[in-house]
Protein backbone atom coordinates (compact mmCIF):
# COMPACT_ATOMS: atom_id res chain seq x y z
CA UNK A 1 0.00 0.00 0.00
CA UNK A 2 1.38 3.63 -0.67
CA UNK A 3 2.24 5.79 2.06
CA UNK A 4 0.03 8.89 1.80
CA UNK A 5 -0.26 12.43 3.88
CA UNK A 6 -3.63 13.19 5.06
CA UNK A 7 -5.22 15.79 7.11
CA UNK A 8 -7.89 15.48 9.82
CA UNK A 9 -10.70 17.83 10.01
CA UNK A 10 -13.77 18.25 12.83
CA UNK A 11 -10.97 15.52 14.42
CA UNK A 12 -12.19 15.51 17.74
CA UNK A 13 -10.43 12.83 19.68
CA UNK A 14 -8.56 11.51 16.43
CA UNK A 15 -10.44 8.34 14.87
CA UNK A 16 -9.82 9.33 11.38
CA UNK A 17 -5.85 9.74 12.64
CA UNK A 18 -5.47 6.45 14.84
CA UNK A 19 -7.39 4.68 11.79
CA UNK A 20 -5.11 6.07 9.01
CA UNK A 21 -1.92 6.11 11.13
CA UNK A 22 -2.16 2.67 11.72
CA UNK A 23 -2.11 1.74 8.18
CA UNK A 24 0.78 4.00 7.69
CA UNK A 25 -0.06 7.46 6.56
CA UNK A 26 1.22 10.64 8.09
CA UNK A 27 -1.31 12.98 9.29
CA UNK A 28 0.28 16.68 8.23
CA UNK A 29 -2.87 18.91 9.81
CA UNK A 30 -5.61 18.84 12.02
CA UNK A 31 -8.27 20.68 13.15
CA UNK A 32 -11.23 20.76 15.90
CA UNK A 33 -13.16 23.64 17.25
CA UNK A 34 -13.23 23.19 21.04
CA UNK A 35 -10.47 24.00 22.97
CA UNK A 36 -10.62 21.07 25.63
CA UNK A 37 -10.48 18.48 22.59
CA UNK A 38 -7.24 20.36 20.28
CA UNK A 39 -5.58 19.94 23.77
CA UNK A 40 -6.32 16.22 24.33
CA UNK A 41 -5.53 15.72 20.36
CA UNK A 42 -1.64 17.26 20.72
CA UNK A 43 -1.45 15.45 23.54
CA UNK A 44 -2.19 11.86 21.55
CA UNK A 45 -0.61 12.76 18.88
CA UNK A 46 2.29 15.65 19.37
CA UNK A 47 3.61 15.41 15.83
CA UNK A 48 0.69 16.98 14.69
CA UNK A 49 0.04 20.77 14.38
CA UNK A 50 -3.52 21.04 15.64
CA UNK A 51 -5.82 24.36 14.68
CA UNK A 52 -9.29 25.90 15.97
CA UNK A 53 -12.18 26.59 13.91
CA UNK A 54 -11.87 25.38 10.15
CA UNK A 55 -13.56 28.57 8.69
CA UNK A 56 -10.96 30.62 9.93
CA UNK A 57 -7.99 29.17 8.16
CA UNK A 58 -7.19 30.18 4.66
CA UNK A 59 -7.19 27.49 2.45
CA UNK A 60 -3.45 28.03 1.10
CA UNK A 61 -2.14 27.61 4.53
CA UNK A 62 -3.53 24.24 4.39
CA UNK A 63 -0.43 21.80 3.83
CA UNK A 64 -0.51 20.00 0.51
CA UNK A 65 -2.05 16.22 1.01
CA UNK A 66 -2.98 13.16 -0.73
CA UNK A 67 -6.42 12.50 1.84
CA UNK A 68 -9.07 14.92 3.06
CA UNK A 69 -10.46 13.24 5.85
CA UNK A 70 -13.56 14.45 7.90
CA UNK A 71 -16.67 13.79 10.09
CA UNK A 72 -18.29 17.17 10.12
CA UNK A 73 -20.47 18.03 12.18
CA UNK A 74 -23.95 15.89 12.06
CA UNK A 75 -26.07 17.58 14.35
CA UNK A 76 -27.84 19.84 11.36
CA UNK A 77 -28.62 16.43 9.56
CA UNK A 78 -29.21 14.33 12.91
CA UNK A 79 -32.37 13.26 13.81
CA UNK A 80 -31.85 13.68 17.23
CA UNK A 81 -31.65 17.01 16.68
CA UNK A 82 -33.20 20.17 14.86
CA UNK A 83 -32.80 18.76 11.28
CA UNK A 84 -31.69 22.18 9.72
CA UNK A 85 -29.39 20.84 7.56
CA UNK A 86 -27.58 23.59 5.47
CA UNK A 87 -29.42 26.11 6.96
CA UNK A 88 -27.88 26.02 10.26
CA UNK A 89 -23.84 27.19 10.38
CA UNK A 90 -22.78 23.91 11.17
CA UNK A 91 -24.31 22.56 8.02
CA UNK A 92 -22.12 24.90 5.68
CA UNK A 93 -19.06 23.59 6.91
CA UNK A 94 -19.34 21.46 3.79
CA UNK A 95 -18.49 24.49 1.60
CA UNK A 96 -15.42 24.68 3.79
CA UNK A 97 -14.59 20.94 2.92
CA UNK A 98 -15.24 21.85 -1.02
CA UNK A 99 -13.10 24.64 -0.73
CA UNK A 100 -10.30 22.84 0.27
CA UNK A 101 -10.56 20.17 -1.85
CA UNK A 102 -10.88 22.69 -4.75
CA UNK A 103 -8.03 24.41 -3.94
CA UNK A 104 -5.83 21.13 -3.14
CA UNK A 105 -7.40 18.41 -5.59
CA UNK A 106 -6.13 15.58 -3.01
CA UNK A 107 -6.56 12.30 -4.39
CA UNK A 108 -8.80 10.63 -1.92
CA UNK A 109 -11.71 12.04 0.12
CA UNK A 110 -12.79 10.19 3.00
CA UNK A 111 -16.14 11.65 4.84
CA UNK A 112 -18.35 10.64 7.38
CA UNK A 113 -21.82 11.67 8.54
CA UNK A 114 -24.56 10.46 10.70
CA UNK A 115 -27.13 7.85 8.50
CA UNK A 116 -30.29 10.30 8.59
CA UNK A 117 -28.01 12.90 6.06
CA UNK A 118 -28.85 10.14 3.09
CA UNK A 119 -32.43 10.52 3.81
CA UNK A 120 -32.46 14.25 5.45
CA UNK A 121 -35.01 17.05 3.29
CA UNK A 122 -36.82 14.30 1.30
CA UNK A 123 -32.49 13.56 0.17
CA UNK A 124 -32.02 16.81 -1.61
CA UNK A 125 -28.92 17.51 1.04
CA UNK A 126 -27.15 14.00 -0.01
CA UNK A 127 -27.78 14.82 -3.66
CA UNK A 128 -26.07 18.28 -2.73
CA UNK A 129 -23.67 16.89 -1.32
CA UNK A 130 -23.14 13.95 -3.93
CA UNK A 131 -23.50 16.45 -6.84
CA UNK A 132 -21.08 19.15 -5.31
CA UNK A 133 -18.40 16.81 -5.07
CA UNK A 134 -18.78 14.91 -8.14
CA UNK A 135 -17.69 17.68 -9.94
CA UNK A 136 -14.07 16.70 -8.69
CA UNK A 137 -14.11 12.95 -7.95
CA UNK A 138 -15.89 9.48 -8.13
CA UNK A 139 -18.06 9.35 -5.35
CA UNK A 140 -19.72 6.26 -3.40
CA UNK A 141 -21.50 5.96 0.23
CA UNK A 142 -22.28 3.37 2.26
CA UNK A 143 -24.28 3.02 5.64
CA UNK A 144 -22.64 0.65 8.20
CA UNK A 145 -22.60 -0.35 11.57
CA UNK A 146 -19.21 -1.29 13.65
CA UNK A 147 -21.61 -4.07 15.15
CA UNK A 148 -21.76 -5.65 11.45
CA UNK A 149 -18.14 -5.95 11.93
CA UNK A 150 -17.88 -7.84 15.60
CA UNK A 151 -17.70 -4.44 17.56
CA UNK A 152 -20.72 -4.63 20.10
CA UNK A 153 -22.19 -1.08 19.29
CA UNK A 154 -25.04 -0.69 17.08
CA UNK A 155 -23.74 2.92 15.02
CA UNK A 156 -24.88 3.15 11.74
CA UNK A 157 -23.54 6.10 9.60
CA UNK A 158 -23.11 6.91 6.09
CA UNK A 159 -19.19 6.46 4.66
CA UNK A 160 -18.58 8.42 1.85
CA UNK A 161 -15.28 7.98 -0.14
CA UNK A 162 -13.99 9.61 -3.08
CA UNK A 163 -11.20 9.14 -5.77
CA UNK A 164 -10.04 12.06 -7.53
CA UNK A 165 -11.47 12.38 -11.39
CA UNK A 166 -8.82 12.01 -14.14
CA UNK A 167 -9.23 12.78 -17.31
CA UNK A 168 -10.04 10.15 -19.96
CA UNK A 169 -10.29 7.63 -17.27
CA UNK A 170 -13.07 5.40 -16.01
CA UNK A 171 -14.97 5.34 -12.85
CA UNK A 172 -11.98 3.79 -10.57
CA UNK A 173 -15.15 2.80 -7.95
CA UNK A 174 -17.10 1.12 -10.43
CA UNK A 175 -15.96 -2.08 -9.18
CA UNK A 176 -15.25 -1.05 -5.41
CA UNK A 177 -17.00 -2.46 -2.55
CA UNK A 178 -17.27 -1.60 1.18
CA UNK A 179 -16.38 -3.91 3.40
CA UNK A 180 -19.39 -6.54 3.74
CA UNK A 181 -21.31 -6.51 6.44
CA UNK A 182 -21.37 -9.75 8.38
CA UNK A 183 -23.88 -11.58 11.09
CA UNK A 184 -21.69 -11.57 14.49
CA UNK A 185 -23.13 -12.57 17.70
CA UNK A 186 -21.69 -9.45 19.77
CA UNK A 187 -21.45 -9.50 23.55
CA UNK A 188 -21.20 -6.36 25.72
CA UNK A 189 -19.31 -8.08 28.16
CA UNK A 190 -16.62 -8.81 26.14
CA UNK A 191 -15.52 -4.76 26.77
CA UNK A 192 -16.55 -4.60 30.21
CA UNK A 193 -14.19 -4.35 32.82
CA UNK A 194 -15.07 -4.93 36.36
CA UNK A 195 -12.21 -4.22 37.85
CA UNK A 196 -12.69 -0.40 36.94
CA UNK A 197 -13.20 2.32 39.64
CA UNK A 198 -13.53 5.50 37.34
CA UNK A 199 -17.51 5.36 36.52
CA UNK A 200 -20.47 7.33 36.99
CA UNK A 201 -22.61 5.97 40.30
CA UNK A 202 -26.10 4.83 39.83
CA UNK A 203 -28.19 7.18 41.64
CA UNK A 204 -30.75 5.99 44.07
CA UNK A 205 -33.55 7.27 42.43
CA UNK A 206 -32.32 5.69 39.22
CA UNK A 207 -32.27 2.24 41.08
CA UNK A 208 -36.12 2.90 42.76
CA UNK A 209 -37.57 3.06 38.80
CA UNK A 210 -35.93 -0.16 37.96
CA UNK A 211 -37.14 -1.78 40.61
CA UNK A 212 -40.49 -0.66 40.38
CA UNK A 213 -40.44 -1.11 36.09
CA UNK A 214 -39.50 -4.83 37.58
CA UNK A 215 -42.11 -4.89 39.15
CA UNK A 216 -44.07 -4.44 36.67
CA UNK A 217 -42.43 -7.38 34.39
CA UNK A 218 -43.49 -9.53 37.65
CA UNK A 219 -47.13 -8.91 38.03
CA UNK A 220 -47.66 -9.09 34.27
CA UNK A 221 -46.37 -12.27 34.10
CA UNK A 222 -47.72 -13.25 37.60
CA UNK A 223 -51.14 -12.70 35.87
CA UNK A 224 -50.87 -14.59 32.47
CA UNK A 225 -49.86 -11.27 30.40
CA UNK A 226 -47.14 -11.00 28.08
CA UNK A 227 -45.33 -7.81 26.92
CA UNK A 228 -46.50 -5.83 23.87
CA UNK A 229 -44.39 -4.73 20.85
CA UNK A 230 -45.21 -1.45 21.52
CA UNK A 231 -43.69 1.03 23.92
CA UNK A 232 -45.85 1.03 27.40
CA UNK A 233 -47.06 4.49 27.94
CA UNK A 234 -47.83 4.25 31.30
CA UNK A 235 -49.72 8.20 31.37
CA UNK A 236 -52.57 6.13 29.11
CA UNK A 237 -53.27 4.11 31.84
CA UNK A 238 -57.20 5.41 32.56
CA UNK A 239 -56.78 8.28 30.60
CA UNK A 240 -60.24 8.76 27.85
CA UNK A 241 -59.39 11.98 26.54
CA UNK A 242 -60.53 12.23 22.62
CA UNK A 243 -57.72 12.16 20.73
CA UNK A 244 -58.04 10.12 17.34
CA UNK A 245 -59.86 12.81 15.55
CA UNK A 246 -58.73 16.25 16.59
CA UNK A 247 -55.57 16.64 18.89
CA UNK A 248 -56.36 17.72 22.02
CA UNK A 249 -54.53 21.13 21.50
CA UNK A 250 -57.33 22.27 19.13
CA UNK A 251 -60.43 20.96 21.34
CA UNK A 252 -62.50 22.79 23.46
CA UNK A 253 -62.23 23.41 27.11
CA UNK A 254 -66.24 21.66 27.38
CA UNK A 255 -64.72 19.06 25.45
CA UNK A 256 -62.12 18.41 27.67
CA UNK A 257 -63.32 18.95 31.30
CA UNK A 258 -64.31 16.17 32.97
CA UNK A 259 -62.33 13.57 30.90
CA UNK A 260 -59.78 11.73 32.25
CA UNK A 261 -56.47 12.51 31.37
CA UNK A 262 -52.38 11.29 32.44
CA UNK A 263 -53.08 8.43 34.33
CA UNK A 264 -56.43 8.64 34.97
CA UNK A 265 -56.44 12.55 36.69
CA UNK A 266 -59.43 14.12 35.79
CA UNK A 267 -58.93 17.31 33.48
CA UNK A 268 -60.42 20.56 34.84
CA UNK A 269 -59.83 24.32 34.33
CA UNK A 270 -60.85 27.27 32.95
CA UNK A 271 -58.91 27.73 30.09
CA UNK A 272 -57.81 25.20 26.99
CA UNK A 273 -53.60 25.84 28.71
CA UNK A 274 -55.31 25.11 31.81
CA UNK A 275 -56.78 21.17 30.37
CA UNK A 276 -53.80 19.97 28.44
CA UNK A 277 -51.88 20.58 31.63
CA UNK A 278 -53.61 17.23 32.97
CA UNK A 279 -53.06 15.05 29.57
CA UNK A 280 -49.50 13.47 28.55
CA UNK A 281 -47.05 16.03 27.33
CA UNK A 282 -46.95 13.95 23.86
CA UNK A 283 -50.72 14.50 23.67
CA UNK A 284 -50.69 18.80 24.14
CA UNK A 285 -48.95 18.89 20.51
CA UNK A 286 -50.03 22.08 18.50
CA UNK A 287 -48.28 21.10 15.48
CA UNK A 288 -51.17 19.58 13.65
CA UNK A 289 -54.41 19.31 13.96
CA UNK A 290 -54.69 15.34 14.02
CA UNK A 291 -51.94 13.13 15.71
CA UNK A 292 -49.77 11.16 12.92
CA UNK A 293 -50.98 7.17 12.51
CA UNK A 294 -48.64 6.05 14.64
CA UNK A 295 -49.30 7.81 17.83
CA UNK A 296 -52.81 7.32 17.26
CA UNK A 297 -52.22 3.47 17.34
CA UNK A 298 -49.39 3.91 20.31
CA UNK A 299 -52.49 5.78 22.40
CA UNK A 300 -55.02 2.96 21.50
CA UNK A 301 -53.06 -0.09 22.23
CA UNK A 302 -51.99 1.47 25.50
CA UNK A 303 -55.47 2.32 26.57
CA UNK A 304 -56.50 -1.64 25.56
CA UNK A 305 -53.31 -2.88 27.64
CA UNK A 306 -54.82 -0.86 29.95
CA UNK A 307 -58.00 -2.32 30.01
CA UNK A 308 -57.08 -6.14 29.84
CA UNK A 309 -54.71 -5.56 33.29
CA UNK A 310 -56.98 -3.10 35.07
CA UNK A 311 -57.09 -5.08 38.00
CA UNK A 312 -53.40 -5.17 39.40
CA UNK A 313 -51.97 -1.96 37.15
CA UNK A 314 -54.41 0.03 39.41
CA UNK A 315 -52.17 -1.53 42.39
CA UNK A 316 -49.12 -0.51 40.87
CA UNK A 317 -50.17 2.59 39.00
CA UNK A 318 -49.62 5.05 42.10
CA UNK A 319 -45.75 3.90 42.28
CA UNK A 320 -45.29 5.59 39.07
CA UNK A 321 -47.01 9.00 39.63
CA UNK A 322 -44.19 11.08 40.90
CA UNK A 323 -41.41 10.23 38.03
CA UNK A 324 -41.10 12.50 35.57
CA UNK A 325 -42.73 11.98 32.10
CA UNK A 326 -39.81 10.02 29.74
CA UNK A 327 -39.44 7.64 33.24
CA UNK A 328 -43.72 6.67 32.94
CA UNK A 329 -42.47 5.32 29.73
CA UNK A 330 -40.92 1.95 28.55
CA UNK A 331 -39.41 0.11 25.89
CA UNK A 332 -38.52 -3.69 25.78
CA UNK A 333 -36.65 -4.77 23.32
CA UNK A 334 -35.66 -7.90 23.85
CA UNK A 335 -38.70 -10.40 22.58
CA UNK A 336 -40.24 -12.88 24.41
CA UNK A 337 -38.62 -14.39 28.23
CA UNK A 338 -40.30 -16.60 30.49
CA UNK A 339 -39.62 -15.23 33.32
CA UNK A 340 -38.47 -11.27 31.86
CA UNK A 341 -35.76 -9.54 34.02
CA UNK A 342 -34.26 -5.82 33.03
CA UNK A 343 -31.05 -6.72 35.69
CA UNK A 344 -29.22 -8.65 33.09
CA UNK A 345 -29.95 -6.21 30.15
CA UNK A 346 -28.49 -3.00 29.05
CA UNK A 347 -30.77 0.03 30.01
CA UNK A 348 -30.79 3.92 28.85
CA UNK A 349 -32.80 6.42 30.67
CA UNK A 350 -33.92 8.13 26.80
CA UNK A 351 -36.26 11.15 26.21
CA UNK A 352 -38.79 8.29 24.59
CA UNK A 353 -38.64 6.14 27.35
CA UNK A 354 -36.46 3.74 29.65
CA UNK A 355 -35.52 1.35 26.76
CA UNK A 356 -34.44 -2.01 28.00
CA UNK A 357 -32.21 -4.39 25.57
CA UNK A 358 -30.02 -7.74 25.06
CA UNK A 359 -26.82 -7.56 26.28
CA UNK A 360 -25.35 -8.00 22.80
CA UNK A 361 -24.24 -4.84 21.48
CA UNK A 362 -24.05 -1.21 22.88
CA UNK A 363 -26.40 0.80 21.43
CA UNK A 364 -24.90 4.04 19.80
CA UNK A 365 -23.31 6.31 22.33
CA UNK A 366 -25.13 9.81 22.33
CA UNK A 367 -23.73 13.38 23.98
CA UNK A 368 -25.63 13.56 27.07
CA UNK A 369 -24.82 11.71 30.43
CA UNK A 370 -28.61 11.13 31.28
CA UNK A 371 -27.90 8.67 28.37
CA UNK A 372 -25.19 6.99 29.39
CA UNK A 373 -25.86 2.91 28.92
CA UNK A 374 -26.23 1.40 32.19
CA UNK A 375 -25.37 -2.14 33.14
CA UNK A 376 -27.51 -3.46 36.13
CA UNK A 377 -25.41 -6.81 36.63
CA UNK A 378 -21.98 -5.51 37.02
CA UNK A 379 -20.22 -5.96 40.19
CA UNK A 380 -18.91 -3.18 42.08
CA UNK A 381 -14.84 -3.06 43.38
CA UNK A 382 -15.52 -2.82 47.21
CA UNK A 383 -13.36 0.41 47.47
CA UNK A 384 -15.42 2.12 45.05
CA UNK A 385 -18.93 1.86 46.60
CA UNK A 386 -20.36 5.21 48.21
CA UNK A 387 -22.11 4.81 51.34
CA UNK A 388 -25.24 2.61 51.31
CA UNK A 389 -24.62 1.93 47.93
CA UNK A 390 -25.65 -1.91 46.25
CA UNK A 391 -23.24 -4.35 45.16
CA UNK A 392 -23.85 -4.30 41.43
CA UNK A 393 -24.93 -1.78 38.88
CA UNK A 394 -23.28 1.04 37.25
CA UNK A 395 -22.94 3.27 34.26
CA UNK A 396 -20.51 2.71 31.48
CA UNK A 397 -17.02 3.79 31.91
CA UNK A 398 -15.11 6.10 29.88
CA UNK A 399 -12.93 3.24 28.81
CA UNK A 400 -15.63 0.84 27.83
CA UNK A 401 -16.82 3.87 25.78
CA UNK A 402 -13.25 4.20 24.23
CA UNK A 403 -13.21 0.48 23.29
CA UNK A 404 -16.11 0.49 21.75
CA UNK A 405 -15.47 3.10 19.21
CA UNK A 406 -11.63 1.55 18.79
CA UNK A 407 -9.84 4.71 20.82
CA UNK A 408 -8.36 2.73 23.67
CA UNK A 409 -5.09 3.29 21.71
CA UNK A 410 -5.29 6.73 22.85
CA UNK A 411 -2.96 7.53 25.70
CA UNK A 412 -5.31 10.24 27.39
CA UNK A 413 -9.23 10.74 27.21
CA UNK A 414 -11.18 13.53 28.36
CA UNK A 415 -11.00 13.67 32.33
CA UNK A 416 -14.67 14.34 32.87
CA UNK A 417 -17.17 11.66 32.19
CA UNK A 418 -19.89 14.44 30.24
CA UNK A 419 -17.12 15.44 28.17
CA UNK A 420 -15.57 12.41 27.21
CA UNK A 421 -19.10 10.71 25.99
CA UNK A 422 -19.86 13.63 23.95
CA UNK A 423 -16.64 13.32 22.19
CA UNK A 424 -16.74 9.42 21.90
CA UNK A 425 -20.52 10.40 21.01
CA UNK A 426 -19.35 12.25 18.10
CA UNK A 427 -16.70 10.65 16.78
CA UNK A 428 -15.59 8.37 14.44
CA UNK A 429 -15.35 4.79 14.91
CA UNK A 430 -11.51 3.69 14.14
CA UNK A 431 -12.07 -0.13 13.22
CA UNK A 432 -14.31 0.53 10.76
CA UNK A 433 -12.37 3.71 8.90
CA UNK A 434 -9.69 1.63 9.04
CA UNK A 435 -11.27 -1.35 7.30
CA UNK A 436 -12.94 0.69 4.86
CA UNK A 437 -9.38 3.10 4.47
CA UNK A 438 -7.43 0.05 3.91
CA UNK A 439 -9.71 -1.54 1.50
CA UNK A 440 -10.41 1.81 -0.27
CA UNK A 441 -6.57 2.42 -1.35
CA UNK A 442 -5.76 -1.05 -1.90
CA UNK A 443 -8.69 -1.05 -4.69
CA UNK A 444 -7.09 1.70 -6.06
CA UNK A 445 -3.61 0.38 -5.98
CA UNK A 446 -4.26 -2.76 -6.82
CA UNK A 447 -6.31 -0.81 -10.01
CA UNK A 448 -3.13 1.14 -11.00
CA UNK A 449 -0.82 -1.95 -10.72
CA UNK A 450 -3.53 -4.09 -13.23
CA UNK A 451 -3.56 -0.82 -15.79
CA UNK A 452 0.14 -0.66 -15.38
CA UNK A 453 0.97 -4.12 -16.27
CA UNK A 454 -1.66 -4.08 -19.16
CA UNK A 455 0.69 -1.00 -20.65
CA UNK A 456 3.28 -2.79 -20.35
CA UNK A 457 2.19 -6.09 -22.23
CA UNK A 458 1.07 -3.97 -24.78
């Protein structure tokens, strides 16, 4: 393979760098907006000069280089967040990218982006995107997910990869394929370590909803019920508000008094603000006049559930009352147990609900600590428990974190716990850019070296 310079934009913590550095390239320039993160970066790698914000750099003091790599920024495209796309500032960073690789024509371009940008504005921003830098190279994408690959984290994002264009010459990715996704039966516990001391304690409060979401599990069970495929939304539970015809945000106050509303409260008040105070805060919507399909069916499944437990959820119901709104929700994703138990199972606290999941594979890891995957079954070192404290259960650590997205090469991470998921939340995952690196230039290579020797027979 031939040694190439490349430089590392939006680098963050350095996945494009460990990826491409460990196939042999020479990173010549970086460069990351926050502070915090350009000082972790020239501490992993002090060979590097590392800049601030991209925009601010003029193009010519860029150092000539063979790769353009980047993940820039995905919150415009991210469905997690606003969804602006190229109307937010973060979104135009693209014309910095094209700037730079119209001013240095390197001959690979190596991008990555979260998997909603193929898909984001009805897929008029990909075909922006696509379009804008097809007028200088050969462009092909791919959406994959390091758990495809054995890596137990389930993270899939769009890989785009270009070649430069040449004239006269065919489409050198004609005939290129990503790497191939593969069936792997992952296991979270293969990156756990339970020796660590360095993690974010499971608050007590945190531990009361489990229990009492076990609870739950139990008496369903007890009683001959089996979980639904759909997410429990507790706040249903003897609520009869109208709801499939006009959203309660554009009824009446008559229509509304007297109806029962979040978990079975009966709505009262003078005023229309007054009423939607006592309904779910997913049914007090203004955006449209009638609720999409699918929380119309989410509502009327819950209110049957409802209905075909009465007699014990009325028992439990009052456990619930005082957590706050994403905590009276839950999500079970892991089919059908005999005897269902959320203390072997991965669990995120998650604005849609307390999801609960197999033990296979992490699921992506986001910027916010209140979404930090916890792991009810590990045990806990003796000198690290706080007073009071149970014998198993904890958050994910930093380094679990780092190994799944392939940067426990790094010497140093972040030294907070908030700062060091939302980097590892928004970076990129170095196994797989390495895998798809590797196999990108060899293609090429290996191309050259066939046209060469064809010349030569000739």
């Amino acid at each position: 393979m031939p040694k190439y310079k490349f430089i590392d934009l939006f680098a963050g913590l350095g996945g494009f760098h460990l990826a491409l550095e460990e196939l042999g390239h020479k990173c010549v320039f970086a460069s990351e907006l926050r502070p915090e993160l350009q000082k972790i970066y020239a501490e992993n790698f002090p060979d590097t000069p590392i800049y601030g914000d991209i925009t601010k750099i003029p193009v010519n003091e860029i150092p000539e280089h063979d790769i353009l790599c980047g993940g820039f920024p995905c919150q415009p495209f991210s469905q997690a967040g606003k969804r602006l796309g190229f109307t937010e500032d973060r979104g135009n960073l693209f014309t910095n990218i094209m700037e730079i690789l119209e001013h240095h024509t390197p001959k690979y371009v190596f991008l990555e982006n979260v998997q909603n940008l193929k898909n984001h504005d009805n897929g008029n921003t990909w075909q922006i995107i696509h379009d804008r830098l097809s007028t200088l190279y050969h462009v092909k994408e791919a959406i994959l997910s390091p758990h495809q690959f054995g890596t137990p984290q389930h993270r899939f994002r769009i890989y785009i990869v270009g070649i430069r264009k040449d004239e006269n010459n065919p489409d050198p990715l004609e005939n290129f394929d990503f790497p191939i996704p593969q069936h792997y039966d992952c296991d979270i516990k293969t990156i756990i370590d339970e020796s660590e001391t360095d993690f974010m304690h499971l608050r007590e409060e945190t531990r009361v909803h489990l229990n009492i979401w076990q609870e739950f599990l139990d008496q369903l069970y007890k009683h001959g019920g089996k979980l639904p495929t759909f997410p429990i939304w507790a706040m249903e539970f003897g609520a009869n508000y109208e709801y499939e015809e006009v959203a309660p945000a554009f009824q009446t106050v008559k229509q509304l008094e007297n109806k029962k509303g979040k978990l079975g409260s009966i709505v009262k008040g003078s005023s229309l603000e007054d009423c939607l105070t006592y309904l779910p805060n997913y049914a007090t919507t203004n955006k449209s006049k009638k609720f999409p399909s699918w929380k119309i069916q989410f509502i009327k499944r819950n209110r049957e559930f409802y209905d075909q437990n009465k007699e014990w959820l009325d028992q439990w119901l009052p456990k619930i009352k005082t957590f706050e709104n994403s905590h009276q929700k839950f999500e079970w994703n892991c089919g059908t147990e005999e005897n269902p138990t959320i203390f072997n199972k991965i669990i995120q606290f998650r604005p849609s609900g307390i999801r609960v999941k197999k033990p296979t594979y992490s699921p992506a890891l986001v910027l916010t600590t209140t979404q930090i995957p916890i792991l009810p079954w590990v045990k806990l070192p003796s000198d690290s428990l706080e007073e009071g404290e149970a014998l198993i259960g904890r958050y994910m650590t930093k380094k679990e974190a780092a190994t799944l997205q392939g940067m426990h090469r790094l010497k140093r991470y972040p030294d907070t716990i908030p700062v060091a998921f939302k980097a590892f939340g928004n970076a990129v995952n170095v196994d797989l850019v390495k895998k798809i690196a590797e196999k990108l230039i060899n293609h090429e290579s290996n191309r050259q070296s066939i046209n060469c020797t064809a010349t030569e027979c000739i």
